[in-house]
PDB file of N, CA and C in Angstrom:
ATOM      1  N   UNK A   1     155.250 186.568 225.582  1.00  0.00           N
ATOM      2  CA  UNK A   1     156.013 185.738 224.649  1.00  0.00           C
ATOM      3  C   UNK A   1     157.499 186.074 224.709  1.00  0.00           C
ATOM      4  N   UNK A   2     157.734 187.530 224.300  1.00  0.00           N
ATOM      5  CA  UNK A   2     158.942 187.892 224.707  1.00  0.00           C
ATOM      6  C   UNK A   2     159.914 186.885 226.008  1.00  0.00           C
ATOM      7  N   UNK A   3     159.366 187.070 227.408  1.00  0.00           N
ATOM      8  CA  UNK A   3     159.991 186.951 228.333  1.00  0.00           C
ATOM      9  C   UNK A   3     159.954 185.311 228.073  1.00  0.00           C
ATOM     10  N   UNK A   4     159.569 184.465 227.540  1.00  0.00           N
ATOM     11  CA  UNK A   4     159.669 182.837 227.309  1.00  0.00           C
ATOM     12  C   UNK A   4     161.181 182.506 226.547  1.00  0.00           C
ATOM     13  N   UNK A   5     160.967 183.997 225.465  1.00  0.00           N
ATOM     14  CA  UNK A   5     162.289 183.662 224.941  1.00  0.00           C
ATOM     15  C   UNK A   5     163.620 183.906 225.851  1.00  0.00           C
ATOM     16  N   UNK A   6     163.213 185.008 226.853  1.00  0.00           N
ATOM     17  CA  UNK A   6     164.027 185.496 227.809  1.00  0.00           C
ATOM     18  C   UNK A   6     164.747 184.155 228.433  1.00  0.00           C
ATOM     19  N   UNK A   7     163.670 183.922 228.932  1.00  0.00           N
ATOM     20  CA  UNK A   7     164.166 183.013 229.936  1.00  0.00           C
ATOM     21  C   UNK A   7     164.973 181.631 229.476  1.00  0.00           C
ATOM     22  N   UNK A   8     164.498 181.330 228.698  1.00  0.00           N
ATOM     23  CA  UNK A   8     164.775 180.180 227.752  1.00  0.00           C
ATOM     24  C   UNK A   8     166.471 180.370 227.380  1.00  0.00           C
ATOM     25  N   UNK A   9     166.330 182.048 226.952  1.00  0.00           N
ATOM     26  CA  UNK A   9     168.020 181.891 226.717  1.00  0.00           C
ATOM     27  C   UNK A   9     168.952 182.131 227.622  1.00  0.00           C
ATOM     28  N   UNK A  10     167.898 182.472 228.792  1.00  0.00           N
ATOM     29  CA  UNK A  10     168.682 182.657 229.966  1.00  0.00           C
ATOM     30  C   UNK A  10     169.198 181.433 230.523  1.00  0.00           C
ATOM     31  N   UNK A  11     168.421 180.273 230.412  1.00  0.00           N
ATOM     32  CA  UNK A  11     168.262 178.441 231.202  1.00  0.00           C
ATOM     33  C   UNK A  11     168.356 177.653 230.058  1.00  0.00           C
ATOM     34  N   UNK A  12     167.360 177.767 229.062  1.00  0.00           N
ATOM     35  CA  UNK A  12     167.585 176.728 227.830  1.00  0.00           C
ATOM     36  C   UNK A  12     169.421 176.174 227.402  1.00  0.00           C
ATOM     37  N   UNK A  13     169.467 177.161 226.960  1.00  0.00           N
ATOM     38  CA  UNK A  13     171.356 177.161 226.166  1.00  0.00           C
ATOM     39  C   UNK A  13     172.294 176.394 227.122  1.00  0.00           C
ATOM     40  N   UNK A  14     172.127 177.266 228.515  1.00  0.00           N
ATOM     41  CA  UNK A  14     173.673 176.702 229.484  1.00  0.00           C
ATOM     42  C   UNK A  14     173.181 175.021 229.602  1.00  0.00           C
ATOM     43  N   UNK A  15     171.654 174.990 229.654  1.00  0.00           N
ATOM     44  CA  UNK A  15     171.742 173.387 230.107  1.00  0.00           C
ATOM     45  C   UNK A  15     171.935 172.514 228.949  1.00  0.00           C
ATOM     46  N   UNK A  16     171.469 172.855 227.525  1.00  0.00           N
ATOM     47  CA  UNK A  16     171.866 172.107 226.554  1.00  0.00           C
ATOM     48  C   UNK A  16     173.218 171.641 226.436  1.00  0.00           C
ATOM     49  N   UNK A  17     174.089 172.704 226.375  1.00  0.00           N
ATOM     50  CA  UNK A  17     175.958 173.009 226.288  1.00  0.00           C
ATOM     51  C   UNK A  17     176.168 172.145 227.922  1.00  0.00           C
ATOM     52  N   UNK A  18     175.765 171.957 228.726  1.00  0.00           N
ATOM     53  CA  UNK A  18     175.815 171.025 230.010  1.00  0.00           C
ATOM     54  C   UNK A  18     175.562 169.869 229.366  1.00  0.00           C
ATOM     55  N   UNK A  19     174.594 169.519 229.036  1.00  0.00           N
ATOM     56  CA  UNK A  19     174.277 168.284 228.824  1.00  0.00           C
ATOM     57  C   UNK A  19     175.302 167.738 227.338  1.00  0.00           C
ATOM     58  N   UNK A  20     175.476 168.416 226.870  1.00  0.00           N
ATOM     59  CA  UNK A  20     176.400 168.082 225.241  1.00  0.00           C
ATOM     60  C   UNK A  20     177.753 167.744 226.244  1.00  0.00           C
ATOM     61  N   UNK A  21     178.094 168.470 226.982  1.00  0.00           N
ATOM     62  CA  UNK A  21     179.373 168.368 227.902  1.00  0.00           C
ATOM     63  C   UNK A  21     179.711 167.283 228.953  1.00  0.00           C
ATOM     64  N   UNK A  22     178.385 166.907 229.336  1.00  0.00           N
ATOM     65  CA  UNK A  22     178.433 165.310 230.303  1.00  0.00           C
ATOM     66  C   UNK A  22     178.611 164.548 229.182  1.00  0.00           C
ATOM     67  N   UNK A  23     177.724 164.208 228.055  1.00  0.00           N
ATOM     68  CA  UNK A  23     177.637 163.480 227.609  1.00  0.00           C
ATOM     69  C   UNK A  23     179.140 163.574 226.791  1.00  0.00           C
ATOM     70  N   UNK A  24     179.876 164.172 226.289  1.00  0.00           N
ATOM     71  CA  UNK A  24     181.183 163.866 225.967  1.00  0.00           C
ATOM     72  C   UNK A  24     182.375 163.419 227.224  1.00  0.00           C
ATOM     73  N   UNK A  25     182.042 163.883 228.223  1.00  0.00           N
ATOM     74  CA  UNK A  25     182.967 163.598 229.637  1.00  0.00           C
ATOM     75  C   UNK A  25     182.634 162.279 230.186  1.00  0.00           C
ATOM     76  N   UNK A  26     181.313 161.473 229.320  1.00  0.00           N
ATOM     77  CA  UNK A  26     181.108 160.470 229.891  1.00  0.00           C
ATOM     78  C   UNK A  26     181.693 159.128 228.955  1.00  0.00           C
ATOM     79  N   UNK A  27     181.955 159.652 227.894  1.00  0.00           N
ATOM     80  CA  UNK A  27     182.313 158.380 226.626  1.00  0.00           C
ATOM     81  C   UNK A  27     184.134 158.508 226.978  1.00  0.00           C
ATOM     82  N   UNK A  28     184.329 159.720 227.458  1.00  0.00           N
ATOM     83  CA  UNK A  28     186.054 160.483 227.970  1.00  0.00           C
ATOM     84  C   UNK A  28     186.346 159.157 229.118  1.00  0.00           C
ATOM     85  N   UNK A  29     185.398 159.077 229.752  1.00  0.00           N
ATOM     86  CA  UNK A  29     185.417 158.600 230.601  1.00  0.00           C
ATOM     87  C   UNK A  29     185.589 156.982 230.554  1.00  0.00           C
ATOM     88  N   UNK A  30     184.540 156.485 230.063  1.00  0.00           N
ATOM     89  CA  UNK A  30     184.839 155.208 229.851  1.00  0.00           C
ATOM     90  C   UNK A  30     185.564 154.395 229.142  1.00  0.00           C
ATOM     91  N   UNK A  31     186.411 155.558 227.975  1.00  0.00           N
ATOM     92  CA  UNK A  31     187.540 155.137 227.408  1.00  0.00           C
ATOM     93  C   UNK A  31     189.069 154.906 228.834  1.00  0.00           C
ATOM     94  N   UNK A  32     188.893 156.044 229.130  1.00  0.00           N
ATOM     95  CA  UNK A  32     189.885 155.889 230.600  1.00  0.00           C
ATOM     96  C   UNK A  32     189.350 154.805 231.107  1.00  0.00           C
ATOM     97  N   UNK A  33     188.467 154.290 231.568  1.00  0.00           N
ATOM     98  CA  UNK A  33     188.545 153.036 232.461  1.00  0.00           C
ATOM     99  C   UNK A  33     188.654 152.384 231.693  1.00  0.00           C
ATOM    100  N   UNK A  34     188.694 151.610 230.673  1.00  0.00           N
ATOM    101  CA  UNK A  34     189.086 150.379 229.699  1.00  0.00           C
ATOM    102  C   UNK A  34     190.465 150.433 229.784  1.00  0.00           C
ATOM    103  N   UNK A  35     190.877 151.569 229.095  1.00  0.00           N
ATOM    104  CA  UNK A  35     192.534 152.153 229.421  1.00  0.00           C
ATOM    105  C   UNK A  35     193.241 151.275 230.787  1.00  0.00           C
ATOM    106  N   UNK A  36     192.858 151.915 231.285  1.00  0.00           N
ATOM    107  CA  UNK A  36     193.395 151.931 233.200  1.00  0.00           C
ATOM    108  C   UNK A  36     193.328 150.169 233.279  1.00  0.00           C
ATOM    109  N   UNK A  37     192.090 149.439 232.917  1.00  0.00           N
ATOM    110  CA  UNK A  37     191.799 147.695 232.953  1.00  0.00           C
ATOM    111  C   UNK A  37     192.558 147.361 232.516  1.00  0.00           C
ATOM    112  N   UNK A  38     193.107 147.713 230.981  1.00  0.00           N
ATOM    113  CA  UNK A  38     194.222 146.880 230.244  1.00  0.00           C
ATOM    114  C   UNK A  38     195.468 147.066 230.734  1.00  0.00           C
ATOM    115  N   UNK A  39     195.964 148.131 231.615  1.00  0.00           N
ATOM    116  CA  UNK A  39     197.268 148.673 231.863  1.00  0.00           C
ATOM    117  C   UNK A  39     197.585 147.695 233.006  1.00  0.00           C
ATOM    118  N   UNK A  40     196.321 147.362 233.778  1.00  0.00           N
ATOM    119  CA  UNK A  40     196.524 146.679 234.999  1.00  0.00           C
ATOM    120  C   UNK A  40     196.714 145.269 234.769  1.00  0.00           C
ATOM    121  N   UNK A  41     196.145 144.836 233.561  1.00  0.00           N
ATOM    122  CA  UNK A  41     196.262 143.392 233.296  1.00  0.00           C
ATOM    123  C   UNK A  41     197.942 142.851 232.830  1.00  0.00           C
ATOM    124  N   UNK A  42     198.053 144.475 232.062  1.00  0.00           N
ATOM    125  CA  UNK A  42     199.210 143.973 231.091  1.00  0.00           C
ATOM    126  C   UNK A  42     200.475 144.292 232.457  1.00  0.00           C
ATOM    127  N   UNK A  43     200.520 144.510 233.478  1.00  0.00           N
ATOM    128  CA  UNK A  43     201.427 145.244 234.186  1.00  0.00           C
ATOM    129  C   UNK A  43     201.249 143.775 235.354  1.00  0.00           C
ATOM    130  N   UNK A  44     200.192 143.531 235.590  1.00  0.00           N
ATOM    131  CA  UNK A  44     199.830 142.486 236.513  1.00  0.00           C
ATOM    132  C   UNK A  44     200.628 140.982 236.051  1.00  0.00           C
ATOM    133  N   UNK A  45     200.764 140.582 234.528  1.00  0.00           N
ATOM    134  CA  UNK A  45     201.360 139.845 234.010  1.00  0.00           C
ATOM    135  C   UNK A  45     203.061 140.005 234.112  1.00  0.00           C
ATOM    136  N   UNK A  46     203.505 141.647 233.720  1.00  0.00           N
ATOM    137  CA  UNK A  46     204.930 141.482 233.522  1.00  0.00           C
ATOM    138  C   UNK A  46     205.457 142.167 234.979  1.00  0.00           C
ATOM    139  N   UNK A  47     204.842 142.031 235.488  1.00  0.00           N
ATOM    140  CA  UNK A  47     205.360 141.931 237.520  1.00  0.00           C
ATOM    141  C   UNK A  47     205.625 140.977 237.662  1.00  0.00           C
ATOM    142  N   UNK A  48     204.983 139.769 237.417  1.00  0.00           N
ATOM    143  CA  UNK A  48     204.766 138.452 237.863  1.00  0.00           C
ATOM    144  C   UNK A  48     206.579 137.860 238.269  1.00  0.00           C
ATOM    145  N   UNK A  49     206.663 137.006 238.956  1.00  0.00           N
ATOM    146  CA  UNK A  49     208.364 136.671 239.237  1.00  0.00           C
ATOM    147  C   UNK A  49     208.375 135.748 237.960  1.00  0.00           C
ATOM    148  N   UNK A  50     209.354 135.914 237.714  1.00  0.00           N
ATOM    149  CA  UNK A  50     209.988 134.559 236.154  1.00  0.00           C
ATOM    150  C   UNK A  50     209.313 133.066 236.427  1.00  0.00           C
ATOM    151  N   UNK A  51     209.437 133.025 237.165  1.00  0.00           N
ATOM    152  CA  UNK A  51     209.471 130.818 237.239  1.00  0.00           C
ATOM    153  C   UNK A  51     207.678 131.362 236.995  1.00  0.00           C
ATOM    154  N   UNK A  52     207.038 132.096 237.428  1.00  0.00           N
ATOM    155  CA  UNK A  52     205.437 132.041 237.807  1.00  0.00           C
ATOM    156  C   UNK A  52     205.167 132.359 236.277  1.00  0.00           C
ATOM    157  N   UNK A  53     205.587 133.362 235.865  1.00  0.00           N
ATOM    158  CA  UNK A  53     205.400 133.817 234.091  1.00  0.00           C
ATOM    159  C   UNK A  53     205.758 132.573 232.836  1.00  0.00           C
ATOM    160  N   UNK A  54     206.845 132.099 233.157  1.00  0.00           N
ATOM    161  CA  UNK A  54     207.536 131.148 232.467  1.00  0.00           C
ATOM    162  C   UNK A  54     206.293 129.887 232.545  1.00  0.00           C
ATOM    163  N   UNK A  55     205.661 129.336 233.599  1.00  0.00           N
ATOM    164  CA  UNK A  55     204.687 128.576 234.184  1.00  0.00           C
ATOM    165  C   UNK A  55     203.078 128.319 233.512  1.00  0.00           C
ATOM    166  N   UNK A  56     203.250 130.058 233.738  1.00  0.00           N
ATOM    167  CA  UNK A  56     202.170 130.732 232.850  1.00  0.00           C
ATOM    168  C   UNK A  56     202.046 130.381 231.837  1.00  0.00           C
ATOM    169  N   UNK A  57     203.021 130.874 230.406  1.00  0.00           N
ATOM    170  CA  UNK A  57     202.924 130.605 229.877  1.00  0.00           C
ATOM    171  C   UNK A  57     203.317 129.674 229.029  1.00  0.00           C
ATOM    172  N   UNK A  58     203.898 128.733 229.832  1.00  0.00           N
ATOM    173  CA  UNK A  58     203.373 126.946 229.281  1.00  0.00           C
ATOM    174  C   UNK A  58     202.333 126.572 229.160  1.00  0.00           C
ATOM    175  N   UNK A  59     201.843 127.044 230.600  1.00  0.00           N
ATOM    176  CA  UNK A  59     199.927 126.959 230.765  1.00  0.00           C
ATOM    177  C   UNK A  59     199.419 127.198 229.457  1.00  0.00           C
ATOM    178  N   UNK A  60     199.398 128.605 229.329  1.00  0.00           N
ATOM    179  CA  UNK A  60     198.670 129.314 228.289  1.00  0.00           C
ATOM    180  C   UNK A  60     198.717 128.638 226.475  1.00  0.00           C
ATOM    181  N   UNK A  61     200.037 128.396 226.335  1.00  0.00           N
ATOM    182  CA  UNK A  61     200.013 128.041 224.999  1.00  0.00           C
ATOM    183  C   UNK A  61     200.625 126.479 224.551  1.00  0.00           C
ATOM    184  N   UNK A  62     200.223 125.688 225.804  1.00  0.00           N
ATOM    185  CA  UNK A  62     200.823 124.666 225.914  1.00  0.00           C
ATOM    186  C   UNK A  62     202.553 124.019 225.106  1.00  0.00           C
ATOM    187  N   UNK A  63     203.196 125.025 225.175  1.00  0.00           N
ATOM    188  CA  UNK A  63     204.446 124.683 224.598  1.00  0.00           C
ATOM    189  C   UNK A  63     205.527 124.585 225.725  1.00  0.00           C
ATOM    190  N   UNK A  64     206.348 123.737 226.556  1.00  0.00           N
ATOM    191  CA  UNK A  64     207.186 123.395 227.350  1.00  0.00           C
ATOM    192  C   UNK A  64     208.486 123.621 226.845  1.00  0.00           C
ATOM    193  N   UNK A  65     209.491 124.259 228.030  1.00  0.00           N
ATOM    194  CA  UNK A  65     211.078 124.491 227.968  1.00  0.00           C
ATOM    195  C   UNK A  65     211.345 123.699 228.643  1.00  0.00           C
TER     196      UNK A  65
END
């Protein structure tokens, strides 16, 4: 019985504290890629050359200059 507990605290613990640790590196994670999507959208828009943006957004909100 002894050595069950042995072992257990030898393997049990590190893999729990592993697994508590992916599972926070993985929600870490998919906040960064949402992040990174919006940066590219919002950066992809204000690159754009003027006449193409200006174009745009006539498109978008149907109001004309």
């Amino acid at each position: 019985m002894e050595d069950i507990l042995v072992k257990f605290g030898n393997f049990g613990f590190p893999a729990v504290v592993a697994l508590y640790l992916l599972v926070r590196v993985e929600q870490k994670l998919d906040a960064l890629t949402l992040a990174i999507t919006r940066l590219e959208q919002v950066l992809s828009v204000q690159l754009r050359p003027a006449e193409v943006s200006a174009k745009a957004v006539e498109r978008e909100t149907g109001i004309s200059h």
